[in-house]
N, C-alpha and C. Protein backbone atom coordinates (compact mmCIF):
# COMPACT_ATOMS: atom_id res chain seq x y z
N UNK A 1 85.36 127.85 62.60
CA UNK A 1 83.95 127.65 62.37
C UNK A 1 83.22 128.11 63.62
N UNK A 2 82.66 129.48 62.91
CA UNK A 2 82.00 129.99 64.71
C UNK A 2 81.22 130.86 64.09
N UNK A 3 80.28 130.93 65.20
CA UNK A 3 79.03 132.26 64.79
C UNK A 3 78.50 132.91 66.21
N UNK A 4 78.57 133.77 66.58
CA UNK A 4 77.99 134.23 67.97
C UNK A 4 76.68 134.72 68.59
N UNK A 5 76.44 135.00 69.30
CA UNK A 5 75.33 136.06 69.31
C UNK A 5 75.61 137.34 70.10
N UNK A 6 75.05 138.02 69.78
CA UNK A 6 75.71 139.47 70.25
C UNK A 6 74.92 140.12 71.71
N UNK A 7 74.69 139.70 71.73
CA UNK A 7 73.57 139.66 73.20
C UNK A 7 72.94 138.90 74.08
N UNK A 8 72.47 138.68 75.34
CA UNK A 8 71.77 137.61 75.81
C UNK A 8 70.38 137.79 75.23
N UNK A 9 69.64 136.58 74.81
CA UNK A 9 68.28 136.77 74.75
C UNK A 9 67.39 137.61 75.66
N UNK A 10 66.64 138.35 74.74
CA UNK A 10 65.68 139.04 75.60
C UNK A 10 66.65 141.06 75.57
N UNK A 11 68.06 140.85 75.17
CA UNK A 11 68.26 142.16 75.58
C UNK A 11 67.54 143.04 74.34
N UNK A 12 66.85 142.74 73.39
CA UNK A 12 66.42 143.49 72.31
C UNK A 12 65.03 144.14 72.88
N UNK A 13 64.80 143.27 73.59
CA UNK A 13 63.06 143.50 74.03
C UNK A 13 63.09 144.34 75.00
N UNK A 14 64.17 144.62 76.13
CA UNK A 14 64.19 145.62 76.72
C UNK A 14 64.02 147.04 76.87
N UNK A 15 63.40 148.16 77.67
CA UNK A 15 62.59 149.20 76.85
C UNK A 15 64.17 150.05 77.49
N UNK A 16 63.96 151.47 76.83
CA UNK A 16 65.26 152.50 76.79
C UNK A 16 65.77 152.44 78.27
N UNK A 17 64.83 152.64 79.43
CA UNK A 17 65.25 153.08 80.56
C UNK A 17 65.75 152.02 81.20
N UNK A 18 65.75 150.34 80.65
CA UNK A 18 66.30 149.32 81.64
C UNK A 18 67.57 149.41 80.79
N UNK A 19 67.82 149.57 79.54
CA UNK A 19 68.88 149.56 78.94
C UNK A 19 69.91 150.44 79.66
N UNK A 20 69.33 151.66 79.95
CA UNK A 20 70.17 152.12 80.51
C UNK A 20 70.77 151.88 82.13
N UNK A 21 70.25 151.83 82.91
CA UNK A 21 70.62 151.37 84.18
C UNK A 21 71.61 150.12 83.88
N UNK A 22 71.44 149.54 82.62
CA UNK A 22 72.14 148.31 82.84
C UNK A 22 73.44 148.32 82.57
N UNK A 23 74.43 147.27 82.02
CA UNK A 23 75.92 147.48 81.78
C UNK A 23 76.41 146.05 80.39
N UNK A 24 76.59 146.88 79.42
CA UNK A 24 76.65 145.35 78.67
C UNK A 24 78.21 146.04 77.85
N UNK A 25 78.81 144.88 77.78
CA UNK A 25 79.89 144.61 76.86
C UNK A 25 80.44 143.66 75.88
N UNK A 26 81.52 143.01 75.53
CA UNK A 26 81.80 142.36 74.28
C UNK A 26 81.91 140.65 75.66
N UNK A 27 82.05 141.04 76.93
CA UNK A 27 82.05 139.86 77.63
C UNK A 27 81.08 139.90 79.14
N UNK A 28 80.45 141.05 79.39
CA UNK A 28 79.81 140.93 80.64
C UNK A 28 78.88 141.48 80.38
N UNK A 29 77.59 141.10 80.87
CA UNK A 29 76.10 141.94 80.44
C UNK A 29 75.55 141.78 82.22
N UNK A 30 75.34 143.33 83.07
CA UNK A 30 74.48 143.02 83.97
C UNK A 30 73.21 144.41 83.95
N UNK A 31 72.13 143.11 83.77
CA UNK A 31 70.63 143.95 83.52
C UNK A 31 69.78 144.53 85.09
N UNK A 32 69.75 145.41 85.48
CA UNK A 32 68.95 146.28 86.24
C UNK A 32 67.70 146.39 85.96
N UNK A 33 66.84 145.49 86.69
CA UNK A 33 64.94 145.67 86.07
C UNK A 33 64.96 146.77 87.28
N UNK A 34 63.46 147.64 86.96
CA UNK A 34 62.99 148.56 87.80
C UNK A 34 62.75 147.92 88.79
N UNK A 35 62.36 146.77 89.39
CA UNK A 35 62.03 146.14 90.39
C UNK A 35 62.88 145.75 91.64
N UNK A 36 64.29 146.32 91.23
CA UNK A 36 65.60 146.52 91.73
C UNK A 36 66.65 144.80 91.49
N UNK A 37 65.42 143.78 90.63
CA UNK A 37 66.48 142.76 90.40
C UNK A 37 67.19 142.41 88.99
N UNK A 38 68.12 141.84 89.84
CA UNK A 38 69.62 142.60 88.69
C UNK A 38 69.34 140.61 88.05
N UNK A 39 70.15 140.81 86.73
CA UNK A 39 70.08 139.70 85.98
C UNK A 39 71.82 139.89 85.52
N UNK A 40 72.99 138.50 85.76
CA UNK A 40 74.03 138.76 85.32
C UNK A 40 74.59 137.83 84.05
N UNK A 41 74.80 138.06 83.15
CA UNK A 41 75.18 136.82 82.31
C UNK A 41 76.95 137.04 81.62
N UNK A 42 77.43 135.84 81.18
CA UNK A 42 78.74 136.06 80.71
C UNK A 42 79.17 135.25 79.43
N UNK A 43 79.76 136.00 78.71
CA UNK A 43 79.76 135.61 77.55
C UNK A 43 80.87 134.27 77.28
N UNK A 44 80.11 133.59 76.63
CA UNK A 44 80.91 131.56 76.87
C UNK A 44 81.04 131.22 75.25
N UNK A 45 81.90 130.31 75.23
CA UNK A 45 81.67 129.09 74.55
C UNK A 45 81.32 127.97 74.29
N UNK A 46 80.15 127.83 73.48
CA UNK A 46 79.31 126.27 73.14
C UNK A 46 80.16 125.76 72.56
N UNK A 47 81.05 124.58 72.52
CA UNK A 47 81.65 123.75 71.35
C UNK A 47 80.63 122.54 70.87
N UNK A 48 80.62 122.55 69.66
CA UNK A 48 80.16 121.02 68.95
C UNK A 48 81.05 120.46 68.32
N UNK A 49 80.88 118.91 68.04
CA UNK A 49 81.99 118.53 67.83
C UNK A 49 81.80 118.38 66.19
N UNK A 50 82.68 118.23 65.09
CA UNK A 50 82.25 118.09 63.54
C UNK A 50 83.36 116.81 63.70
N UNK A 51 82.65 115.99 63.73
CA UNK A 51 83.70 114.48 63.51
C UNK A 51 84.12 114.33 62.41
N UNK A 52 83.53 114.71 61.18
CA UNK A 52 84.12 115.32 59.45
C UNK A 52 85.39 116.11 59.24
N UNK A 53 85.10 117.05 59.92
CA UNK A 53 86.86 117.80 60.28
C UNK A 53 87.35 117.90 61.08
N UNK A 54 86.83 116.66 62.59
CA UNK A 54 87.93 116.43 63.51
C UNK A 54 88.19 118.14 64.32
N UNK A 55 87.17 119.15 63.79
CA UNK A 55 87.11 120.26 64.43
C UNK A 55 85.96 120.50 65.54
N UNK A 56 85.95 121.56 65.90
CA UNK A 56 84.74 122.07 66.91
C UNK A 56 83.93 123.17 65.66
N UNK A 57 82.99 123.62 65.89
CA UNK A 57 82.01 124.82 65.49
C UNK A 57 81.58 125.16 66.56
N UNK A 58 81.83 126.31 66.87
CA UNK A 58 81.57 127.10 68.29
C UNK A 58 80.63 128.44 68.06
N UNK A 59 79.60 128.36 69.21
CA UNK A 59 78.73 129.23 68.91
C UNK A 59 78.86 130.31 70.14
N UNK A 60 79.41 131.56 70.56
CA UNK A 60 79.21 132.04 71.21
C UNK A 60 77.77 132.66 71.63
N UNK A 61 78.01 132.44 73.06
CA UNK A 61 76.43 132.41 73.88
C UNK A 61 76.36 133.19 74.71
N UNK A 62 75.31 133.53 75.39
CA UNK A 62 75.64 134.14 76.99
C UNK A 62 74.88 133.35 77.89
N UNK A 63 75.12 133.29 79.03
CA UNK A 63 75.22 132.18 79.85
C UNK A 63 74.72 133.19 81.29
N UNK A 64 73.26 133.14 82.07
CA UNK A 64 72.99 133.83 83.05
C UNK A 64 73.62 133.11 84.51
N UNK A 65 74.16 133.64 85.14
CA UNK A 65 74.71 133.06 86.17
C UNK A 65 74.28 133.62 87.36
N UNK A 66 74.00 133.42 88.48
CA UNK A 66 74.15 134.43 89.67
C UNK A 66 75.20 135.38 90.11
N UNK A 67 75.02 136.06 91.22
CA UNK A 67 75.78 137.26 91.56
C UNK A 67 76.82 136.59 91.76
N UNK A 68 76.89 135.13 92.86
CA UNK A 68 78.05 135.15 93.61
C UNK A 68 79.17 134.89 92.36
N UNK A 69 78.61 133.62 91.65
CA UNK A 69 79.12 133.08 90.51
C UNK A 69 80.35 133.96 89.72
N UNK A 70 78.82 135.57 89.33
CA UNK A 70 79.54 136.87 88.16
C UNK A 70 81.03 136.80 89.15
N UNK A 71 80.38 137.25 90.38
CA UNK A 71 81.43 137.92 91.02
C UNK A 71 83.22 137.01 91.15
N UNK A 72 82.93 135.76 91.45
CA UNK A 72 84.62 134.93 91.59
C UNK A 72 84.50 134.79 89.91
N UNK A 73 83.94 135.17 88.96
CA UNK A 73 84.70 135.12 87.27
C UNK A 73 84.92 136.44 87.53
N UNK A 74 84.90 137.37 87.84
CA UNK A 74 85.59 138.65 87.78
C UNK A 74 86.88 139.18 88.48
N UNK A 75 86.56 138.10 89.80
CA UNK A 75 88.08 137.71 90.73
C UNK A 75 89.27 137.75 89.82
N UNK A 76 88.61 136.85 89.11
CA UNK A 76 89.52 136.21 88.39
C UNK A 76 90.14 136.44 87.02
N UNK A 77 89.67 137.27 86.33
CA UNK A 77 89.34 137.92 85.52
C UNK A 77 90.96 138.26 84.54
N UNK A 78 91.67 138.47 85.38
CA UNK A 78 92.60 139.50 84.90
C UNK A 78 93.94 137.77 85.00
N UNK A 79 93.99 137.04 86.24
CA UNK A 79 94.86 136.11 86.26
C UNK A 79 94.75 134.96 85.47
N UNK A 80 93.22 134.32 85.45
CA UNK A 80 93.21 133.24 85.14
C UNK A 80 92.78 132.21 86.24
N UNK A 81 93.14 133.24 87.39
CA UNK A 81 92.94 132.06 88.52
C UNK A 81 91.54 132.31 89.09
N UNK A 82 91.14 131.18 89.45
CA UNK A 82 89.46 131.28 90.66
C UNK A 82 89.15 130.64 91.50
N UNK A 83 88.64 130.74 92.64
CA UNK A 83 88.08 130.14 93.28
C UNK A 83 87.79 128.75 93.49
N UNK A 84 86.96 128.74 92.30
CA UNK A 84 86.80 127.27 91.78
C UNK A 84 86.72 126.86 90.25
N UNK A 85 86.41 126.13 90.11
CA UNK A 85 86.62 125.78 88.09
C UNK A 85 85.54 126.42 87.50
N UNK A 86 84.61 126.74 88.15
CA UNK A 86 83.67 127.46 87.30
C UNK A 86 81.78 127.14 88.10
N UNK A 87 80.89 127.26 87.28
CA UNK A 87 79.81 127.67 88.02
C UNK A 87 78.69 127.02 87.06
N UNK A 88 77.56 127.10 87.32
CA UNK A 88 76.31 126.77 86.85
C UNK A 88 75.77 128.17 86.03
N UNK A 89 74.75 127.76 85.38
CA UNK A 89 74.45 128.46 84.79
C UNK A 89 73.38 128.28 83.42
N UNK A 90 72.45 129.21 83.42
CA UNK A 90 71.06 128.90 82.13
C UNK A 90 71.71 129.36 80.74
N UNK A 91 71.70 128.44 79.55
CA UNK A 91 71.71 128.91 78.58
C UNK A 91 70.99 130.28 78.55
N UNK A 92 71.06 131.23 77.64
CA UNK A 92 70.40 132.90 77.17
C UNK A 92 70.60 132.79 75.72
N UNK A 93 70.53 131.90 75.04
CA UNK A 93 70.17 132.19 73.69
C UNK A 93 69.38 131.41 72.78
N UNK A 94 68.62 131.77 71.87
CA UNK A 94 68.09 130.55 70.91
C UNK A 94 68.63 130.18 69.63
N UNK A 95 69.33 129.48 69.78
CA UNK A 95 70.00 129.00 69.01
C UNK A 95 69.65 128.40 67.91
N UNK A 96 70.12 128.88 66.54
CA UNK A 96 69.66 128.47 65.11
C UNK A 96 69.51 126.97 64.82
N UNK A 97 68.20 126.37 64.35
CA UNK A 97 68.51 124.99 64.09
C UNK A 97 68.85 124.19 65.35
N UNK A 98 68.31 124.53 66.87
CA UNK A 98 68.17 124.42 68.17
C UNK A 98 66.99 124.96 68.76
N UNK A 99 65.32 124.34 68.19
CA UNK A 99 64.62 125.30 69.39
C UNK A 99 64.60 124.89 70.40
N UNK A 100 64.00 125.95 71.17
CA UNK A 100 64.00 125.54 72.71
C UNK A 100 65.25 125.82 73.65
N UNK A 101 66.44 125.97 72.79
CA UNK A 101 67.48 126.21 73.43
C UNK A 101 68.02 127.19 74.86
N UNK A 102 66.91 128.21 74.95
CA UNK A 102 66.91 128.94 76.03
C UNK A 102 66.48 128.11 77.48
N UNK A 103 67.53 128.45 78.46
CA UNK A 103 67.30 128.32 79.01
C UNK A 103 67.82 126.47 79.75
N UNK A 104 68.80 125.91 78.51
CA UNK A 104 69.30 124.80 79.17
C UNK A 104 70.17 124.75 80.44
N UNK A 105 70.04 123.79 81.28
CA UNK A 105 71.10 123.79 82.06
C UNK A 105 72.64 123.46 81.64
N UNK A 106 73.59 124.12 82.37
CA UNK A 106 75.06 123.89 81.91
C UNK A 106 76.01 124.11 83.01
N UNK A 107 77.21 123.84 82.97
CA UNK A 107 78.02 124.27 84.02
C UNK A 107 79.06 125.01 82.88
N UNK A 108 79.78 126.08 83.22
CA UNK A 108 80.60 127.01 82.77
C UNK A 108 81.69 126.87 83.37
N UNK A 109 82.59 126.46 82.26
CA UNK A 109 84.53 126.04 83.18
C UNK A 109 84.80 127.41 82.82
N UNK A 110 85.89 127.57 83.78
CA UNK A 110 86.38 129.24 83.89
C UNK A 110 87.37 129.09 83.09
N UNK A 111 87.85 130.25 82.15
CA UNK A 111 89.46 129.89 81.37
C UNK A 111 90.07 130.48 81.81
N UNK A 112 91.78 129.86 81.47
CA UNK A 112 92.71 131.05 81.15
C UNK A 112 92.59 132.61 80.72
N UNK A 113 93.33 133.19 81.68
CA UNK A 113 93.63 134.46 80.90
C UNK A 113 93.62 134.40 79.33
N UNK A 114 92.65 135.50 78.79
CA UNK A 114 92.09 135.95 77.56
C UNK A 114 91.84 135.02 76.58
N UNK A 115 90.84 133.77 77.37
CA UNK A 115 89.59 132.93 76.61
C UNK A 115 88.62 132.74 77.23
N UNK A 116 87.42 132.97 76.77
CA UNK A 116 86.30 132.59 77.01
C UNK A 116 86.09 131.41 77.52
N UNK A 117 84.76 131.74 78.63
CA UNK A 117 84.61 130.49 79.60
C UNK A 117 84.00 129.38 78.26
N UNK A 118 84.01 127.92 78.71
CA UNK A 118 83.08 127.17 77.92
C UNK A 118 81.71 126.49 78.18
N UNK A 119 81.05 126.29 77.99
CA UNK A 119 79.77 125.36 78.32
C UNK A 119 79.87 123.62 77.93
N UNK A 120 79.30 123.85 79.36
CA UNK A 120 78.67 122.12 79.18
C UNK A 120 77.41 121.76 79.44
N UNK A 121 76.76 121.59 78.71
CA UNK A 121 74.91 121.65 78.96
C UNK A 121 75.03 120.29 79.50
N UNK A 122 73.98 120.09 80.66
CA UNK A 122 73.45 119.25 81.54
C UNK A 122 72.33 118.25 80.65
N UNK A 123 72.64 116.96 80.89
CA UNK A 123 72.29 115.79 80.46
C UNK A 123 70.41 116.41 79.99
N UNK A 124 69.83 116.02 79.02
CA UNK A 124 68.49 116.55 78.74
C UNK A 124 68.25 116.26 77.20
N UNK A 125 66.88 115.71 77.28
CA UNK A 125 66.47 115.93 76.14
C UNK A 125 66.20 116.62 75.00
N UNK A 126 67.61 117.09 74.58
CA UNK A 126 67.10 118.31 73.68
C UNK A 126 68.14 118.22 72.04
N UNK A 127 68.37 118.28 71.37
CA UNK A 127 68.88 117.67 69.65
C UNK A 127 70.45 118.98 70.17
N UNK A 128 70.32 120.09 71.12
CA UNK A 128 71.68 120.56 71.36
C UNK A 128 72.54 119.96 72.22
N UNK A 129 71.59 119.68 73.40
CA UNK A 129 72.81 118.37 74.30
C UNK A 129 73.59 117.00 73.16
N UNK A 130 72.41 116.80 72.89
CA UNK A 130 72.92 115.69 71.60
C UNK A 130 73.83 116.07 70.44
N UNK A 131 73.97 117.26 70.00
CA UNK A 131 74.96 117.41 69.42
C UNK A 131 76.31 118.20 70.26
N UNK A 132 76.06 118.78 71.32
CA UNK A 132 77.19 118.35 72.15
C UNK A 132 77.86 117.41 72.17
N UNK A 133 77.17 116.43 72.52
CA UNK A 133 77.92 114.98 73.01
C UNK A 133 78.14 114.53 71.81
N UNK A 134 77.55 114.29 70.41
CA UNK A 134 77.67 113.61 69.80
C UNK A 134 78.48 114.21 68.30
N UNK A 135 77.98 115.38 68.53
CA UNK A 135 78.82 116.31 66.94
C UNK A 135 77.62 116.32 66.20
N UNK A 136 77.65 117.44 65.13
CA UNK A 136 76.76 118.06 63.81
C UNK A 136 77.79 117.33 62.66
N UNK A 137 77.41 117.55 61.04
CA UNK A 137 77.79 117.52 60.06
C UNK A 137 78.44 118.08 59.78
N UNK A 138 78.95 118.76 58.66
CA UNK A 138 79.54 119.83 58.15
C UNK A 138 78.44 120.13 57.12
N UNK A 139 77.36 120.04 56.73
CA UNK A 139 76.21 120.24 56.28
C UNK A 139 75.59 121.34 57.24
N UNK A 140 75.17 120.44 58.43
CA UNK A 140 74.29 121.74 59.46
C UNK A 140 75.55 122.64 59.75
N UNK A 141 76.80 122.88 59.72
CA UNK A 141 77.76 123.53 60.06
C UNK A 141 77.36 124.55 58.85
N UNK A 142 77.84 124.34 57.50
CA UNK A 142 77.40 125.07 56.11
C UNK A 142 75.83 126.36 56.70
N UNK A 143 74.62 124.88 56.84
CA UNK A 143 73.22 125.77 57.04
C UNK A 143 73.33 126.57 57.90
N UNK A 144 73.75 126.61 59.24
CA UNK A 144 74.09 127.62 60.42
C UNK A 144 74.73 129.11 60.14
N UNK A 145 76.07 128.93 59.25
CA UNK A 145 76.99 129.96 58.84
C UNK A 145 76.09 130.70 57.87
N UNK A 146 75.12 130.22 57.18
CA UNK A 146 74.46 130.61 56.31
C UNK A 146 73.38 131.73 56.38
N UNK A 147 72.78 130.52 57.86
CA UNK A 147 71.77 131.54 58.18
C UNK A 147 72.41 132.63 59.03
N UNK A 148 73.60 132.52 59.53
CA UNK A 148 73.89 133.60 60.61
C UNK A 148 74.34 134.87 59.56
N UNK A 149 74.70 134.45 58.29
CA UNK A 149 75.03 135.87 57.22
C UNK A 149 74.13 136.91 56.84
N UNK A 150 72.88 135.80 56.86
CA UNK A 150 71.75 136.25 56.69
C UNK A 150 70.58 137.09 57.58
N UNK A 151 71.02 137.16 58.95
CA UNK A 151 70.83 138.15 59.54
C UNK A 151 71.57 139.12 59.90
């Protein structure tokens, strides 16, 4: 049970010539504004919990981090191993049936070799921290998959 997004927010709105200077892939996106500042984000995993099927529904996200941050997940990249467990970092997406979602705080645990980092959004008032901590239905699980077909 998963649905992703294929970009960090905001990369649609970008005009031809920042697109190009920039560097995006299926796990690393770093954006080059004309102004010479760079924006780095990395592609994570949101888990929620579905206490109905004792499963997760995972929404892949991208997650803006700083340079130093990009840089020891890339250290690390190939082993598994880092520096440290992982880093801070702003939600980058708006998430369906989540407004406001841009832009939460989270910390990002680093994974194993060939899995995606995960998220943990920072304590806050918002119905996605809360279903972090607390789990969705298998109802809003259904409406989510639904709407994500649908775009």
């Amino acid at each position: 049970m998963a649905v992703a997004c294929n970009e960090p927010g905001g990369w649609h709105s970008l005009d031809a010539a920042t697109k190009d200077r920039s560097k995006m892939n299926s796990d690393l996106c770093v954006v080059n504004h004309d102004d010479g500042s760079v924006d780095r984000f990395i592609r994570a995993v949101l888990q929620l919990p579905v206490p109905e099927s004792g499963g997760t529904f995972d929404f892949g996200v991208w997650v803006s981090v700083s340079e130093q941050s990009f840089g020891e997940y890339l250290e690390g990249w190939d082993t598994g191993t880092y520096s440290r467990e992982g880093c801070f970092g702003y939600l980058c997406n708006e998430l369906y049936e989540f407004p406001d979602s841009t832009h939460l705080h989270a910390d990002v645990e680093f994974p194993p070799v060939d899995l995606r980092p995960l998220v943990h959004l920072h304590d806050a008032d918002h119905p996605l921290v809360e279903a972090q901590r607390h789990g969705i239905s298998l109802g809003l699980v259904e409406k989510i998959a639904a709407a994500s077909l649908s775009h």
